[in-house]
Protein backbone atom coordinates (compact mmCIF):
# COMPACT_ATOMS: atom_id res chain seq x y z
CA UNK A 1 -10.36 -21.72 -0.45
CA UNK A 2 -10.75 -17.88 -0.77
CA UNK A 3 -14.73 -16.86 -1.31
CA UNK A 4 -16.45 -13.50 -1.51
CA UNK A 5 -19.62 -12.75 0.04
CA UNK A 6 -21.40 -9.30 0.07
CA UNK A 7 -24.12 -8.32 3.31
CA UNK A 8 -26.98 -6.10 1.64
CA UNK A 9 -30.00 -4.84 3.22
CA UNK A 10 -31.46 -1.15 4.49
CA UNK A 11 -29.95 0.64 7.11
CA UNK A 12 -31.02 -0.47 10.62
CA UNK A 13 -31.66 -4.27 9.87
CA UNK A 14 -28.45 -5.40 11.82
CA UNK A 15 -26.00 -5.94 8.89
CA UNK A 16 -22.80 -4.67 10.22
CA UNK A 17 -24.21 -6.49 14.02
CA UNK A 18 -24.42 -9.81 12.06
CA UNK A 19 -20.82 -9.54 10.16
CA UNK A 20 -19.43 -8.47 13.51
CA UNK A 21 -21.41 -11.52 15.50
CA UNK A 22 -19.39 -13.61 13.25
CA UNK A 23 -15.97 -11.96 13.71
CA UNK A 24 -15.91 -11.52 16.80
CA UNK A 25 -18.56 -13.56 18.87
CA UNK A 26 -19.89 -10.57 20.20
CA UNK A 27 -22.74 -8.22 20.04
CA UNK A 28 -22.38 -4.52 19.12
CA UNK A 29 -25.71 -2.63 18.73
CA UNK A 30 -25.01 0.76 17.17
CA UNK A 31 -23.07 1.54 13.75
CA UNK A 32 -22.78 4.23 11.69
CA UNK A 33 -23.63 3.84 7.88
CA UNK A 34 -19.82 2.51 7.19
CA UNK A 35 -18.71 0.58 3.47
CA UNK A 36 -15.96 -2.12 5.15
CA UNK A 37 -14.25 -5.22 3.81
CA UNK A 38 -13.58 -7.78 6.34
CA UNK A 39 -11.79 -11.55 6.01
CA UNK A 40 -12.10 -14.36 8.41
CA UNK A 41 -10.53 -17.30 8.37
CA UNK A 42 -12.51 -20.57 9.53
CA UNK A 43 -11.99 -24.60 8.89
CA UNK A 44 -14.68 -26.49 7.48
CA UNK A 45 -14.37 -30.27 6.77
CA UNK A 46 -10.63 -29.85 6.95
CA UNK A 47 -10.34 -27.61 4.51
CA UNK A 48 -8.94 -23.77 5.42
CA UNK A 49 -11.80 -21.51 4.28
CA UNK A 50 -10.87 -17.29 4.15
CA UNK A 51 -14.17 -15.18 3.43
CA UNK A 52 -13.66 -11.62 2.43
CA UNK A 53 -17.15 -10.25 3.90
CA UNK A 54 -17.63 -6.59 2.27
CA UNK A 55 -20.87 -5.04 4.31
CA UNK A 56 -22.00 -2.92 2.01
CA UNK A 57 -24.44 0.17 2.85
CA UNK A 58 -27.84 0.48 1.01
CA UNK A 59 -28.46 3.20 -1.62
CA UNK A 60 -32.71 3.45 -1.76
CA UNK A 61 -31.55 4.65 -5.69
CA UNK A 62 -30.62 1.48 -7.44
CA UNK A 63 -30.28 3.30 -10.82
CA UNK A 64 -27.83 6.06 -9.30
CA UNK A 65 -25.59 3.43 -7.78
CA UNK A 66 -25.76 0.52 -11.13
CA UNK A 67 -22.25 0.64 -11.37
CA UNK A 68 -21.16 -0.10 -8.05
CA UNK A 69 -23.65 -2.08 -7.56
CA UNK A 70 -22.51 -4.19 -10.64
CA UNK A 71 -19.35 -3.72 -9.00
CA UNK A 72 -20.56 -5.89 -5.60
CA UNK A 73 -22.13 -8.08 -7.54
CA UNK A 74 -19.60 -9.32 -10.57
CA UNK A 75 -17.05 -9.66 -7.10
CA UNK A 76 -19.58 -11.46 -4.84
CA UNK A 77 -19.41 -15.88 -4.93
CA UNK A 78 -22.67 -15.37 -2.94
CA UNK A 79 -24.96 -12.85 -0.65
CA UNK A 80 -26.22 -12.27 2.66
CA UNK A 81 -29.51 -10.19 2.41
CA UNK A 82 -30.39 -8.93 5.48
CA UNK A 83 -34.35 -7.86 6.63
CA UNK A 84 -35.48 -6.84 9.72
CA UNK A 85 -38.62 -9.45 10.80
CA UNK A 86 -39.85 -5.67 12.40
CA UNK A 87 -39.98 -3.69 9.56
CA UNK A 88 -41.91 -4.89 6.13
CA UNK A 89 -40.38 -1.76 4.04
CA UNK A 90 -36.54 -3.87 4.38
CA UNK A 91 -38.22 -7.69 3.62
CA UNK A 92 -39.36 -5.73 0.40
CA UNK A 93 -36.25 -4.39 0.05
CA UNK A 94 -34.80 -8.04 0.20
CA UNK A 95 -37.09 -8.83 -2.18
CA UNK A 96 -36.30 -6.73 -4.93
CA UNK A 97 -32.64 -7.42 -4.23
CA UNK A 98 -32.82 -10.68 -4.68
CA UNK A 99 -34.44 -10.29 -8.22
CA UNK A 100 -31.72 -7.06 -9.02
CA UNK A 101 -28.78 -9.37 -7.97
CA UNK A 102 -29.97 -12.97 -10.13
CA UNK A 103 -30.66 -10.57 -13.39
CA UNK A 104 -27.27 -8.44 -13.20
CA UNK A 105 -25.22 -11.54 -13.16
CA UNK A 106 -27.27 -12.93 -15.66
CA UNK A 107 -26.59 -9.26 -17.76
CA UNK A 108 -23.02 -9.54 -17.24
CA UNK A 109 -22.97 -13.19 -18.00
CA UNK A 110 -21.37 -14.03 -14.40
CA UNK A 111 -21.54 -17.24 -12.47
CA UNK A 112 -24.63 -17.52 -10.61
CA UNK A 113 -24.27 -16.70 -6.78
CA UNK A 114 -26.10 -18.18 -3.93
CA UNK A 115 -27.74 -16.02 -1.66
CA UNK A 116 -29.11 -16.71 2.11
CA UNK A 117 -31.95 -14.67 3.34
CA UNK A 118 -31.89 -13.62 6.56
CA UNK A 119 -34.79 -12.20 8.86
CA UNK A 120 -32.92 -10.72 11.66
CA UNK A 121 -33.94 -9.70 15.36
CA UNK A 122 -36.23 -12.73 15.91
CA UNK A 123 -35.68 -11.56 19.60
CA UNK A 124 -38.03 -8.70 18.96
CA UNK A 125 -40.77 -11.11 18.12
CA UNK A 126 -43.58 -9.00 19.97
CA UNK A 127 -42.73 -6.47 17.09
CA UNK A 128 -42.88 -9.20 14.27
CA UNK A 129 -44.66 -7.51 11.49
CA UNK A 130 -43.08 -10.38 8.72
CA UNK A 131 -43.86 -13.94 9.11
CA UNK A 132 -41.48 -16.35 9.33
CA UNK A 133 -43.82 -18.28 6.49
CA UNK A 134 -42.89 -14.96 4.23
CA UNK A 135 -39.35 -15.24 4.52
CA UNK A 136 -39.36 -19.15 3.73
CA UNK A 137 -41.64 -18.45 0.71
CA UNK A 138 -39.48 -15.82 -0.33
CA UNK A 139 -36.66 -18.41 -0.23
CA UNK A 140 -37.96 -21.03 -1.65
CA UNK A 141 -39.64 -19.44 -5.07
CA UNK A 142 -36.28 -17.68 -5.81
CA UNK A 143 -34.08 -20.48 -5.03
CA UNK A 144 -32.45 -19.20 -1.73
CA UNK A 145 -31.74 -20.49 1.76
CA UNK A 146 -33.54 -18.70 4.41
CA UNK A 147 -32.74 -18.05 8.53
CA UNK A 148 -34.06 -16.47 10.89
CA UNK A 149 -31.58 -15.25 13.53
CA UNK A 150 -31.29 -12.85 16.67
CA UNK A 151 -27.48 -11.16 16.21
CA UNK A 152 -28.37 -9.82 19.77
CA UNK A 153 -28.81 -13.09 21.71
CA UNK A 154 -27.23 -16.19 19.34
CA UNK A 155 -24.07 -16.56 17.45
CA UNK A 156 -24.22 -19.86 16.67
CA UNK A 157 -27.50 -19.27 14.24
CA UNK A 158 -25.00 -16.57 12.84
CA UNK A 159 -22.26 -19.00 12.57
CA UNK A 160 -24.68 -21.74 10.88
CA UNK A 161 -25.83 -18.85 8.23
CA UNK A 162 -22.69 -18.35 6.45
CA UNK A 163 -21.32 -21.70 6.80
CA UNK A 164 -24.73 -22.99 5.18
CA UNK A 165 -23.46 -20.25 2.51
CA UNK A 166 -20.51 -21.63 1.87
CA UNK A 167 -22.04 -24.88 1.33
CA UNK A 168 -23.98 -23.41 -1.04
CA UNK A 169 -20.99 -21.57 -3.03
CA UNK A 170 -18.89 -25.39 -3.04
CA UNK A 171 -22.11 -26.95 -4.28
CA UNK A 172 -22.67 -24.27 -6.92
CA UNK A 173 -18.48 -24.55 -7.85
CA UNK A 174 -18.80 -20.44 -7.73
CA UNK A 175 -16.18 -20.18 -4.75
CA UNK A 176 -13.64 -23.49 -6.53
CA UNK A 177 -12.67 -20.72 -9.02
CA UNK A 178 -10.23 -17.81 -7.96
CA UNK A 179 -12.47 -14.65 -7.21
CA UNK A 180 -11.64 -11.45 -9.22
CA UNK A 181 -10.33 -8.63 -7.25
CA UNK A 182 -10.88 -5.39 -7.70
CA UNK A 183 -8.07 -5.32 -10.07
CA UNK A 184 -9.44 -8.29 -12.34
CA UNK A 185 -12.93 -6.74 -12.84
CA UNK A 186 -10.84 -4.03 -14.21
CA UNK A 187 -9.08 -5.94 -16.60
CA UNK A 188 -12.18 -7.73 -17.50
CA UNK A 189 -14.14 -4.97 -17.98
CA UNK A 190 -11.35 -3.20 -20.26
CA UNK A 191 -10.75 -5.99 -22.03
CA UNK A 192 -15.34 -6.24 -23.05
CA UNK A 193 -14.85 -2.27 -23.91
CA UNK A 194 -11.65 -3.58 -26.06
CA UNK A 195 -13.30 -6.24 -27.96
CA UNK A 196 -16.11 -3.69 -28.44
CA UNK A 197 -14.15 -0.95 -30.17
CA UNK A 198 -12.67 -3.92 -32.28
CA UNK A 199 -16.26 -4.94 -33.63
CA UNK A 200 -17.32 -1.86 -34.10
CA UNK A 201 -14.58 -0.67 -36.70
């Protein structure tokens, strides 16, 4: 089973640290700003599971970015958005995402997606300035799974996030269907501005 899955969030929250947790098992503190698409392979209930994990970097501009961030989203079979439990500005962030990504597929009449939201550096609880109680209301009145992980100290609460994810996707039947590359929301997108210029003479 192929499935896509896009990590969003501001810069500094521990995106890339989280993606990498889960590649590699280990911790890497300091990234630059960097778009990358990474696969993984894993087995889950006996089945051969490959994620294609793009971590994507934030734009604070939504409207300047709409078409690649269409682009994310119309490839994505579900989300990772990532706040830091230290910083309020990025669980707002996460917030608004949330609400950006559920009406864009509903504009361009996609599958839904599932999305996991994920308060990250619980290790830096003395700095906590977002409840945990936030985060799980959050969750639960937009219809996502919430976690609270440290990428720093624990890769199994890593681990547990995106396998709950895919969960999620085979529930939802988004990931059972063959994702579009890069080429297919090409072809699909040529083939709306097609049956547009048809209608229109």
């Amino acid at each position: 089973m192929d499935a896509n899955i896009v990590v969003m969030g501001t810069e500094g929250v521990g995106k890339s640290a989280l993606t990498v947790r889960l590649l590699t098992r280990r911790f890497i503190g300091e990234y630059g700003d960097i778009e990358t698409i990474y696969s993984h392979n894993f087995s889950a209930d006996g089945r051969e599971i490959n994620l294609n994990i793009w971590d994507s970097p934030y734009c604070e501009d939504l409207c300047l970015e709409t078409s690649r961030y269409e682009k994310r989203i119309q490839w994505a079979d579900g989300f990772v958005l990532v706040y830091s439990i230290c910083d309020r500005a990025s669980f707002n962030t996460v917030s608004s995402l949330v609400h950006t990504i559920k009406s864009t597929k509903v504009y361009l009449n996609t599958d839904k997606a599932p999305i996991v939201i994920v308060g990250n550096k619980r290790d830096l609880h003395h700095r906590r300035t977002v409840l945990s109680e936030e985060g799980r209301v959050l969750a639960l009145t937009t219809d996502c799974l919430f976690y609270e992980v440290s990428a720093a100290e624990n890769y199994h609460s890593v681990l547990m996030v995106f396998h709950a994810l895919v969960d999620r996707m085979k529930d939802a039947k988004v990931a059972t269907k063959r994702p579009l590359g890069l080429k297919g929301i090409v072809k699909s997108m040529s083939a709306v501005f097609a049956r547009r210029r048809t209608e229109s003479v």
